[in-house]
PDB file of N, CA and C in Angstrom:
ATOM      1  N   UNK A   1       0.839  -1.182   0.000  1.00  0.00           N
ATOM      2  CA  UNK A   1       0.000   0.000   0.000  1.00  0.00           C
ATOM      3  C   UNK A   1       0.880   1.239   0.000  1.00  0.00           C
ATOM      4  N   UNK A   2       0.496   2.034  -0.319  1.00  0.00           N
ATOM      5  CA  UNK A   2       0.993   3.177  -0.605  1.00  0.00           C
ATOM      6  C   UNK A   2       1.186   4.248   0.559  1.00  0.00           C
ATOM      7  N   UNK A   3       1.257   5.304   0.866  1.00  0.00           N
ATOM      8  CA  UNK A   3       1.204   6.250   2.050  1.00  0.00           C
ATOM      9  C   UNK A   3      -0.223   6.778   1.849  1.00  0.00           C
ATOM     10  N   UNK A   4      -0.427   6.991   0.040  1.00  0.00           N
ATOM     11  CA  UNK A   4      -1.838   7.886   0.602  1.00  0.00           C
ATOM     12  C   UNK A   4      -2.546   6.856   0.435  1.00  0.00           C
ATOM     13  N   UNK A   5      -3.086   5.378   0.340  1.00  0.00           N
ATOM     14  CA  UNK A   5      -3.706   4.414   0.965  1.00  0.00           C
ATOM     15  C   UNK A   5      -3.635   4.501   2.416  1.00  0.00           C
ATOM     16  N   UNK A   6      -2.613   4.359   3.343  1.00  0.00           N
ATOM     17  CA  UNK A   6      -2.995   4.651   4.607  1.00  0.00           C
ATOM     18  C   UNK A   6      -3.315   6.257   5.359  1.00  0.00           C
ATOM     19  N   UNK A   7      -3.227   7.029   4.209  1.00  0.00           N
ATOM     20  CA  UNK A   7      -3.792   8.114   4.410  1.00  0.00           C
ATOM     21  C   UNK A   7      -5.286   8.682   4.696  1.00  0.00           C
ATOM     22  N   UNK A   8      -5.735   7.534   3.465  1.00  0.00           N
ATOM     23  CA  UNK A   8      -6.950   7.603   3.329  1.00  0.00           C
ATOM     24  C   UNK A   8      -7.918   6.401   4.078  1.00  0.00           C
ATOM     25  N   UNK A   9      -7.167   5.524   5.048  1.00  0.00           N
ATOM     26  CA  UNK A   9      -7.710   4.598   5.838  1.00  0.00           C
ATOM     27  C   UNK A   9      -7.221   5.145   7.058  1.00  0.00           C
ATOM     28  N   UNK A  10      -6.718   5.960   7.719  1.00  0.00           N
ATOM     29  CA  UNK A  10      -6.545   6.592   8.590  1.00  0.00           C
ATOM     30  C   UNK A  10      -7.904   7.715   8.842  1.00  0.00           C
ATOM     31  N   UNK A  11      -8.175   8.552   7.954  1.00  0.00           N
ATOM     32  CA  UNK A  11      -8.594   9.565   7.778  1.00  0.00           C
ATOM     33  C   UNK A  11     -10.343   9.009   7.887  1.00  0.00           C
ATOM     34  N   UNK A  12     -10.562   8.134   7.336  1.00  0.00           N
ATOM     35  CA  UNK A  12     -11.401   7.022   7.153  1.00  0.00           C
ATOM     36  C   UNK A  12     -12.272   6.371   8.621  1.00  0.00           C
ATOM     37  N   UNK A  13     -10.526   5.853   9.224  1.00  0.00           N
ATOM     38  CA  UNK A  13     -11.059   5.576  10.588  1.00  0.00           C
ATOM     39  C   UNK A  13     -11.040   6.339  11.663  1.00  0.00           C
ATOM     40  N   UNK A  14     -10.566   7.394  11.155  1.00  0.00           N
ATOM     41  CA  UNK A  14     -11.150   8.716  12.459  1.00  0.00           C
ATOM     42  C   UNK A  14     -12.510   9.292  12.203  1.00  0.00           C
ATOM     43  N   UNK A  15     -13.094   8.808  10.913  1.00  0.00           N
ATOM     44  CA  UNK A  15     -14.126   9.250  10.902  1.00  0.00           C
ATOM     45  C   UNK A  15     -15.374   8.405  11.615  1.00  0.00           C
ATOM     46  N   UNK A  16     -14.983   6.638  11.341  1.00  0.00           N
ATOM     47  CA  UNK A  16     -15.759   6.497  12.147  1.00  0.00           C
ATOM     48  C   UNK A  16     -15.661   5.817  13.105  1.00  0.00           C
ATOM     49  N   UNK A  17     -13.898   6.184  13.873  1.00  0.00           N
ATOM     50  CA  UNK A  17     -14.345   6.334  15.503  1.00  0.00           C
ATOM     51  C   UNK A  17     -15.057   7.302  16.024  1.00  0.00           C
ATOM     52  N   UNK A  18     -15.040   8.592  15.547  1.00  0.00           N
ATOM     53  CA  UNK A  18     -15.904   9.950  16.257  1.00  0.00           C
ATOM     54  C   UNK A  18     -17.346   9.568  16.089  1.00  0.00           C
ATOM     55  N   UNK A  19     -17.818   9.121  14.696  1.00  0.00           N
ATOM     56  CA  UNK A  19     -19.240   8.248  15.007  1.00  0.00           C
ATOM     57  C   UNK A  19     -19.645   7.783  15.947  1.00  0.00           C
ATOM     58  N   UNK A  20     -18.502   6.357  15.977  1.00  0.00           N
ATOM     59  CA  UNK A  20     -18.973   5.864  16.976  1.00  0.00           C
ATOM     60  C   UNK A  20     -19.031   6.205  18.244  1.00  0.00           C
ATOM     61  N   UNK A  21     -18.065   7.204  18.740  1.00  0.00           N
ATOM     62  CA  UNK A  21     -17.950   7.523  19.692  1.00  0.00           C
ATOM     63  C   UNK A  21     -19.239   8.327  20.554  1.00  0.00           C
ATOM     64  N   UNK A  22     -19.609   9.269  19.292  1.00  0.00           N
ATOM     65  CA  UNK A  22     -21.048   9.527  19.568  1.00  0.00           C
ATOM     66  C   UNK A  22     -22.108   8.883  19.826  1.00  0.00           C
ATOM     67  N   UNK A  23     -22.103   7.531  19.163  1.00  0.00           N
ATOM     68  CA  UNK A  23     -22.783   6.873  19.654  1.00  0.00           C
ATOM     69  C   UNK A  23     -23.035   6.127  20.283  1.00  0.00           C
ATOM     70  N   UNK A  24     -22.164   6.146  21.311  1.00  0.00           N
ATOM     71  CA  UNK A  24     -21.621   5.312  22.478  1.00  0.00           C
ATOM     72  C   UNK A  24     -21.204   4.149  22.598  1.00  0.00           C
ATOM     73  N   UNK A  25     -20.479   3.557  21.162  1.00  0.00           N
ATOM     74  CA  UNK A  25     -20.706   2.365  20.861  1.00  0.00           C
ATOM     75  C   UNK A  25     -18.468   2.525  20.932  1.00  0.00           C
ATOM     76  N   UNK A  26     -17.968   1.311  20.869  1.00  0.00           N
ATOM     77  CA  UNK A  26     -16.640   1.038  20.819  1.00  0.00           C
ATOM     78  C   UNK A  26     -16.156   0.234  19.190  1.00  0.00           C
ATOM     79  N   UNK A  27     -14.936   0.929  18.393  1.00  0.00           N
ATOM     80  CA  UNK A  27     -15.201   0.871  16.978  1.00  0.00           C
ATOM     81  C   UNK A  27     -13.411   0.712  17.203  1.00  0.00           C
ATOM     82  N   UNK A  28     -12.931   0.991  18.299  1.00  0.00           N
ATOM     83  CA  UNK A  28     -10.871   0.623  18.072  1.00  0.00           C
ATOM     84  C   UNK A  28     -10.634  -0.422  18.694  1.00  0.00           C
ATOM     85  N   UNK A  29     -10.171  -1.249  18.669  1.00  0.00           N
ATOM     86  CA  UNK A  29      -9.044  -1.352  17.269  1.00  0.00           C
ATOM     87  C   UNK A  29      -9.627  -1.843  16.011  1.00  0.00           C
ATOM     88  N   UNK A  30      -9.892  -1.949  14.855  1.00  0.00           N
ATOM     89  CA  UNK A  30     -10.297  -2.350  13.770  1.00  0.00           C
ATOM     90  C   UNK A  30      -9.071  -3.622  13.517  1.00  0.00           C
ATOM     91  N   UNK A  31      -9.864  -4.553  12.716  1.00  0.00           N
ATOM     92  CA  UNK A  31      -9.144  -5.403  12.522  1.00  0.00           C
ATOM     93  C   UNK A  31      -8.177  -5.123  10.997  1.00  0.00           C
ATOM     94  N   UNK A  32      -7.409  -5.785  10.833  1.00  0.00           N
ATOM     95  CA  UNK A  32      -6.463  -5.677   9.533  1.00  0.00           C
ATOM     96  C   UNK A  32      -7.816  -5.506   8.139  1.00  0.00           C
ATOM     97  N   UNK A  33      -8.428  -6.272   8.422  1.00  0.00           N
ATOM     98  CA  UNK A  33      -9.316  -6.383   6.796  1.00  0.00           C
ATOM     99  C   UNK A  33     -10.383  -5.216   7.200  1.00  0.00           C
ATOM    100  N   UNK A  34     -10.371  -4.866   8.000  1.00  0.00           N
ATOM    101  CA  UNK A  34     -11.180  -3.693   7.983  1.00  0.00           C
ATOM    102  C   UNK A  34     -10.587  -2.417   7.987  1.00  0.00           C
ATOM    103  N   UNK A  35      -9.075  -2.204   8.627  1.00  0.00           N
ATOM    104  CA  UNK A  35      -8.368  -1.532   8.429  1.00  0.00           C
ATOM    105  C   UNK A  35      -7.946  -1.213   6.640  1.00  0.00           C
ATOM    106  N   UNK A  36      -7.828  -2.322   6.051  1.00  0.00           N
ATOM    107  CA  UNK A  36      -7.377  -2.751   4.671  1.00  0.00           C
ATOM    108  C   UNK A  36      -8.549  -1.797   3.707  1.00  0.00           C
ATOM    109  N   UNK A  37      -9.626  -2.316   4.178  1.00  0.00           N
ATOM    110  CA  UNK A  37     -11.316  -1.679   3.406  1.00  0.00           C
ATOM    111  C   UNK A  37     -10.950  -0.428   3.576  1.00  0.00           C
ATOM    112  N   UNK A  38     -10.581   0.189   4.494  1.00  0.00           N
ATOM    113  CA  UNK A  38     -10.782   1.628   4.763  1.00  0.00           C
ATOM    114  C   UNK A  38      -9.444   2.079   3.998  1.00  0.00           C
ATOM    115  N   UNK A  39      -8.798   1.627   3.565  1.00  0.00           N
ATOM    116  CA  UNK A  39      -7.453   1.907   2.798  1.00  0.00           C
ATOM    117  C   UNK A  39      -7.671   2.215   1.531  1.00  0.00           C
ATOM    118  N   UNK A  40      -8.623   1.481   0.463  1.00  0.00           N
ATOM    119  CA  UNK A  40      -9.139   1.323  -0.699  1.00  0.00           C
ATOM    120  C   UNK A  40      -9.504   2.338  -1.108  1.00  0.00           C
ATOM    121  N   UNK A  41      -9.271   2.729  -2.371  1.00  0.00           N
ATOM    122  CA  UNK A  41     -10.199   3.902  -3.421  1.00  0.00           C
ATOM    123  C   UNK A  41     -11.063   3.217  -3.546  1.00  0.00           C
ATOM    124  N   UNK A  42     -12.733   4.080  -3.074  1.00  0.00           N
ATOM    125  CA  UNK A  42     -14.047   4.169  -3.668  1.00  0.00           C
ATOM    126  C   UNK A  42     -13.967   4.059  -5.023  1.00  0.00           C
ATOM    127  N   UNK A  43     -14.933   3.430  -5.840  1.00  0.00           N
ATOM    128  CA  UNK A  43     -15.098   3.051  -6.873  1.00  0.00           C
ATOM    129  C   UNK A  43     -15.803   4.414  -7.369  1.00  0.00           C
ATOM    130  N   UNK A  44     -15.483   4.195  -8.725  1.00  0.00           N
ATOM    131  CA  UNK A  44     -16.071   5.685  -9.249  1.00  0.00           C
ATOM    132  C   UNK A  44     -17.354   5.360  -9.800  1.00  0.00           C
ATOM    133  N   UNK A  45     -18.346   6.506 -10.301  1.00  0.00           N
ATOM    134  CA  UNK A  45     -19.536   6.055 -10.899  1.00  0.00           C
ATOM    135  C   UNK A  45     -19.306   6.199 -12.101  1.00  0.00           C
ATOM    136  N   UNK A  46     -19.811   4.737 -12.803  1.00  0.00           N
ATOM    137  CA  UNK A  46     -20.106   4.425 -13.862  1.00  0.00           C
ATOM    138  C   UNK A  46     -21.122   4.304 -14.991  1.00  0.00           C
ATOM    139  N   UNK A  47     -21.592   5.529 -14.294  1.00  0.00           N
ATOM    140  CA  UNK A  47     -23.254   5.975 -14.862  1.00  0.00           C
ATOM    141  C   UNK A  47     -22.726   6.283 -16.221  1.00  0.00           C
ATOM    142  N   UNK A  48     -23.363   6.410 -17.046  1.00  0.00           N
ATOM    143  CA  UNK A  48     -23.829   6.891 -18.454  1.00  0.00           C
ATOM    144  C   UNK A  48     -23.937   8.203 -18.384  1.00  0.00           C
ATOM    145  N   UNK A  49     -23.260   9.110 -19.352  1.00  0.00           N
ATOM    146  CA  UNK A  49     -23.156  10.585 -19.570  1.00  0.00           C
ATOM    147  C   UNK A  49     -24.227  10.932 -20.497  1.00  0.00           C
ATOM    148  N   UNK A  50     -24.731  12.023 -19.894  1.00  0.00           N
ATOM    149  CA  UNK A  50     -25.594  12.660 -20.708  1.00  0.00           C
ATOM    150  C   UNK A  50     -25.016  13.503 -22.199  1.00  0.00           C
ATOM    151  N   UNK A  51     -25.776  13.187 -23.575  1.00  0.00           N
ATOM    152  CA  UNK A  51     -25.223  13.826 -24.483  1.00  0.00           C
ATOM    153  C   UNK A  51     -26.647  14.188 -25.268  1.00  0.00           C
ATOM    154  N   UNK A  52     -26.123  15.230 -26.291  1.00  0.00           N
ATOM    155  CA  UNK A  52     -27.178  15.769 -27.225  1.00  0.00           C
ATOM    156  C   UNK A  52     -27.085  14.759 -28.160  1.00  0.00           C
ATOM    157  N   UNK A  53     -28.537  13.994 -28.155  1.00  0.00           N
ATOM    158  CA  UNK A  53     -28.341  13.292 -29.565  1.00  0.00           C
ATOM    159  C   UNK A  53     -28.453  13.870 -30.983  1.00  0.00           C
ATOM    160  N   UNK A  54     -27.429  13.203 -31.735  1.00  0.00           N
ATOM    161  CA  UNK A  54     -27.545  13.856 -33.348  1.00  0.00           C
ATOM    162  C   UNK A  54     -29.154  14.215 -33.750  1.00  0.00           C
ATOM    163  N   UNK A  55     -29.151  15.347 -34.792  1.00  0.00           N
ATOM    164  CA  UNK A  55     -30.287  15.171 -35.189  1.00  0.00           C
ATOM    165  C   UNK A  55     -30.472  15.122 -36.391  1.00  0.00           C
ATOM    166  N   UNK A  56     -31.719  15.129 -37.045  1.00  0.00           N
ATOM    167  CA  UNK A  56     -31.352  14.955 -38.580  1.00  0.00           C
ATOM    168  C   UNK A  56     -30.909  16.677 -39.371  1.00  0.00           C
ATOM    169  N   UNK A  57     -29.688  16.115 -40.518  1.00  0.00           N
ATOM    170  CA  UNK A  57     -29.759  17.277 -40.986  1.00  0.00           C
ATOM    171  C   UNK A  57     -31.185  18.185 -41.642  1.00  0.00           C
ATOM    172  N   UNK A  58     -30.830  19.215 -41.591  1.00  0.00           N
ATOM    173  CA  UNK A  58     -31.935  20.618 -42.333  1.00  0.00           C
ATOM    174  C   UNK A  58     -31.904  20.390 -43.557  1.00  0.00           C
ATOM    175  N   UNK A  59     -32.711  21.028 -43.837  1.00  0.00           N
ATOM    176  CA  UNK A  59     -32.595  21.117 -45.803  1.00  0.00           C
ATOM    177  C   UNK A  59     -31.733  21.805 -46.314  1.00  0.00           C
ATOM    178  N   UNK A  60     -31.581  23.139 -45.464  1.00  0.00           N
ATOM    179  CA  UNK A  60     -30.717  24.007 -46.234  1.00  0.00           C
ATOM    180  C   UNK A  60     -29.333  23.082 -45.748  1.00  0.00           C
ATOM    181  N   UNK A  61     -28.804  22.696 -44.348  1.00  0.00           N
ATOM    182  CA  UNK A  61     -27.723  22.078 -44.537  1.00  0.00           C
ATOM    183  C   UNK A  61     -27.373  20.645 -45.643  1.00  0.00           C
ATOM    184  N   UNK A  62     -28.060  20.124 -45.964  1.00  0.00           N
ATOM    185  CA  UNK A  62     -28.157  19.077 -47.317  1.00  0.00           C
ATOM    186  C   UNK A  62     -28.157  19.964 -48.487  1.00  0.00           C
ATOM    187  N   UNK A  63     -28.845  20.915 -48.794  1.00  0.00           N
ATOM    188  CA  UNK A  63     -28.143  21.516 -50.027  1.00  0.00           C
ATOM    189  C   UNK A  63     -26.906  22.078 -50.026  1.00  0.00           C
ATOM    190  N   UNK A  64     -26.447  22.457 -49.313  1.00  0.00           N
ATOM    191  CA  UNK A  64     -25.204  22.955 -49.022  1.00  0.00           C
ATOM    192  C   UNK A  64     -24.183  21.726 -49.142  1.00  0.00           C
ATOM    193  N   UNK A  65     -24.350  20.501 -48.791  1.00  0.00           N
ATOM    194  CA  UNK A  65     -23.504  19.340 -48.507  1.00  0.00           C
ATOM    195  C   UNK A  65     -23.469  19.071 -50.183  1.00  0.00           C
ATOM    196  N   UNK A  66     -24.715  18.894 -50.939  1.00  0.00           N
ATOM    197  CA  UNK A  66     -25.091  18.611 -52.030  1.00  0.00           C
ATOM    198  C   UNK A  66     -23.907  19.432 -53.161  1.00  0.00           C
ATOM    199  N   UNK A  67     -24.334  20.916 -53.183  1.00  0.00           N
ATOM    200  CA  UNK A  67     -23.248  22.045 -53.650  1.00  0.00           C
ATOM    201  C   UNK A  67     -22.204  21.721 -53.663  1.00  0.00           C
ATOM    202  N   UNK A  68     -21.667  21.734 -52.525  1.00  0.00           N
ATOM    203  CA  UNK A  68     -20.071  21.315 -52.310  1.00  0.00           C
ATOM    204  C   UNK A  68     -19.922  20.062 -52.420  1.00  0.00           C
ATOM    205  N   UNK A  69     -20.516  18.823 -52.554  1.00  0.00           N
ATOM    206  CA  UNK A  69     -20.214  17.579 -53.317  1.00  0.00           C
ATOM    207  C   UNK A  69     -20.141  17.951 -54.642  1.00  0.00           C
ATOM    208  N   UNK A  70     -21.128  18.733 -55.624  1.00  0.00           N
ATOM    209  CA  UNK A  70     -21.254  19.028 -56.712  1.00  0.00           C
ATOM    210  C   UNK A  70     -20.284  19.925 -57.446  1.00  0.00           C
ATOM    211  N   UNK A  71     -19.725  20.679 -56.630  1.00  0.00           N
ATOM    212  CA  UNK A  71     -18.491  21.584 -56.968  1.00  0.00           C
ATOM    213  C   UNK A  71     -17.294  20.751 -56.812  1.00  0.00           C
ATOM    214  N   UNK A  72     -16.538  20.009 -55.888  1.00  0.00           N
ATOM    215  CA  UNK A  72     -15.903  19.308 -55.742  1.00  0.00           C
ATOM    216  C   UNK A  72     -15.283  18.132 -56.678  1.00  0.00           C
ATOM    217  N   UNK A  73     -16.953  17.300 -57.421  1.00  0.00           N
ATOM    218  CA  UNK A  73     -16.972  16.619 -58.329  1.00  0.00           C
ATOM    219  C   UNK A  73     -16.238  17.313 -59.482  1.00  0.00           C
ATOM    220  N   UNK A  74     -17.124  18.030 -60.125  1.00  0.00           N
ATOM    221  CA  UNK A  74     -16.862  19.079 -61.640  1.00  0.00           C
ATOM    222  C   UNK A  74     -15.147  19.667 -61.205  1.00  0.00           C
ATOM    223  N   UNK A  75     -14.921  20.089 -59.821  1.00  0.00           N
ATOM    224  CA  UNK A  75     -13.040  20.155 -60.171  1.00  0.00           C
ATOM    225  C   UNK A  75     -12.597  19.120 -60.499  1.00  0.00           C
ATOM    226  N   UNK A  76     -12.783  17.775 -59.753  1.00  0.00           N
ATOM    227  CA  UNK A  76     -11.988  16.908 -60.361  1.00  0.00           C
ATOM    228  C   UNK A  76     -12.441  16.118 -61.748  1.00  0.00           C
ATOM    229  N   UNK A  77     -13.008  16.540 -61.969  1.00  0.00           N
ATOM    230  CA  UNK A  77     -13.610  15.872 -63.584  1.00  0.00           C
ATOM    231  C   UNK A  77     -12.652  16.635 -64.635  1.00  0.00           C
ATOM    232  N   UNK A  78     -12.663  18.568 -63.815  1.00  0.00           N
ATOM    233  CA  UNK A  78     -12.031  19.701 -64.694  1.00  0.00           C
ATOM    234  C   UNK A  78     -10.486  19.106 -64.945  1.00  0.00           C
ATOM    235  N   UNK A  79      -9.872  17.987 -63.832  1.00  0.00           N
ATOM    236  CA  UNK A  79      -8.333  18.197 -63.546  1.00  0.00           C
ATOM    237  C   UNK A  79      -7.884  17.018 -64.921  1.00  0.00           C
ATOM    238  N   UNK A  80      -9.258  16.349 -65.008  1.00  0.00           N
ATOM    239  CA  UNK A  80      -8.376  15.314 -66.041  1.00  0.00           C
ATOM    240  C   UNK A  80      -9.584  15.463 -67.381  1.00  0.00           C
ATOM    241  N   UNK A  81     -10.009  16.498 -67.209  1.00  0.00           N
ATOM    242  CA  UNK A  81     -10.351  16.972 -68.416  1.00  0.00           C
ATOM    243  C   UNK A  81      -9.974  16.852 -69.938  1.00  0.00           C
ATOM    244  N   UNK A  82      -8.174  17.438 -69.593  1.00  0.00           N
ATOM    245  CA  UNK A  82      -7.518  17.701 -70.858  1.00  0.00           C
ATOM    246  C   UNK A  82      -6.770  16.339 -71.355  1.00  0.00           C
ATOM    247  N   UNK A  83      -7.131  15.364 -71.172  1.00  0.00           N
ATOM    248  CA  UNK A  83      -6.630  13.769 -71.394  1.00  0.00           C
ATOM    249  C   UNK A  83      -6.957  13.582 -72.825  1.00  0.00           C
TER     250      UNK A  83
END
């Protein structure tokens, strides 16, 4: 383990000895595997991100795509034109 593994199982179990302490209950010494648990990085969430779904193109953006396919074409038709 690392230092900030027992950093973070230290920090961990002061949190809940003061719990317990409040609650009048006895929580020291922790055993090794519980000591160990409290050592561990929390797992992160693996939820699903919210995104804008695509939408369909516009008309005017399809003529525009159309144009510039159509211009694009006729240059290269222009380049071997003179064959």
């Amino acid at each position: 383990m690392t230092s900030e593994d027992f950093a973070r199982g230290f920090a961990k179990l002061e949190q809940i000895i003061k719990q317990k302490t409040l609650d009048g209950e006895d929580a020291y010494p922790p055993s090794y595997a519980q000591f160990e648990s409290h050592c561990a990085v929390p797992p992160q969430a693996r939820g699903h991100r919210e995104f804008t779904p695509l939408a369909l193109p516009s008309d005017e953006a399809i003529k525009k795509s159309k144009d510039a396919n159509n211009r694009f074409q006729q240059d290269f038709k222009n380049i071997f034109g003179d064959l």
